[in-house]
Protein backbone atom coordinates (compact mmCIF):
# COMPACT_ATOMS: atom_id res chain seq x y z
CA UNK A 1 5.70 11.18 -13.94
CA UNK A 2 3.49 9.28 -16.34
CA UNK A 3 0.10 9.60 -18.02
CA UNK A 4 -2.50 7.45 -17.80
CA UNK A 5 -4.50 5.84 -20.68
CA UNK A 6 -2.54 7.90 -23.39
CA UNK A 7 1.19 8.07 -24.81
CA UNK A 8 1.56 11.54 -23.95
CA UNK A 9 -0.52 15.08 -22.61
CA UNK A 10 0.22 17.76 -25.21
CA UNK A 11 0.52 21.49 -23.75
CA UNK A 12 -2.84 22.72 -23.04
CA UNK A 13 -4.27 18.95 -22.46
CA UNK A 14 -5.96 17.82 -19.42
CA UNK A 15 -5.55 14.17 -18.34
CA UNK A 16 -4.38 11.95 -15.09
CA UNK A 17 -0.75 11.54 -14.65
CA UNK A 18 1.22 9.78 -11.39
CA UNK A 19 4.45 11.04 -9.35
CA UNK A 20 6.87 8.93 -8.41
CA UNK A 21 9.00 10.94 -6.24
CA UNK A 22 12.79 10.77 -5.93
CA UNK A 23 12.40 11.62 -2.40
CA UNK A 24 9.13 10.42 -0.85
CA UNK A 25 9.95 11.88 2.75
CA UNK A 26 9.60 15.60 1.13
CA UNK A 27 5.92 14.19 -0.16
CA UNK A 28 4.72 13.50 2.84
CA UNK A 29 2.50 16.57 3.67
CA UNK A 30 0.74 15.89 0.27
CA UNK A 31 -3.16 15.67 1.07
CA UNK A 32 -6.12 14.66 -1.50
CA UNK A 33 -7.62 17.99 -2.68
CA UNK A 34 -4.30 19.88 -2.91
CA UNK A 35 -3.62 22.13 -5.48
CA UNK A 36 0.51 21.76 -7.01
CA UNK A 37 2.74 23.40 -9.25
CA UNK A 38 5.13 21.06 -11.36
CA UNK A 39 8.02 22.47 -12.88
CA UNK A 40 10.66 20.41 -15.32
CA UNK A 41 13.88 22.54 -14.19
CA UNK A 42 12.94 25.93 -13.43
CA UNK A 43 9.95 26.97 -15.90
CA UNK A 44 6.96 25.43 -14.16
CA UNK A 45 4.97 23.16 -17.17
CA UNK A 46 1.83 21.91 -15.52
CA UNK A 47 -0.81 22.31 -12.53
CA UNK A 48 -2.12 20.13 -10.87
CA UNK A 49 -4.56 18.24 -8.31
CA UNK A 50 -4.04 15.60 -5.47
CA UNK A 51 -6.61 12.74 -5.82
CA UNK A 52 -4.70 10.03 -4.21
CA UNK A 53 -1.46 9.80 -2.30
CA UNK A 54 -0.32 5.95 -1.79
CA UNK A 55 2.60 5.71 0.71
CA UNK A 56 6.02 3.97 -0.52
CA UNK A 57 6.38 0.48 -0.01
């Protein structure tokens, strides 16, 4: 995960970020629109919004 156009999103921040997931096959239902949970470990850090999914090259 990174953000875009800044060096970092501090807690309570909004801002666009990209996935790159480890394992793209368990992506594959994503869907523009979608709400998602992100966790780092167990405590979940973020929410977020599907604008775009681009499929693996």
């Amino acid at each position: 995960m990174w953000v875009e156009h800044s060096p970092q999103l501090d807690p309570g921040a909004q801002g666009t970020v990209r996935l790159a997931p480890l394992a793209p096959f368990g992506w594959r239902s994503l869907q523009p629109g979608q709400s998602i949970t992100i966790h780092e470990g167990t405590p979940v850090v973020g929410t977020g919004t599907i604008v775009e999914v681009v499929a693996p090259v």
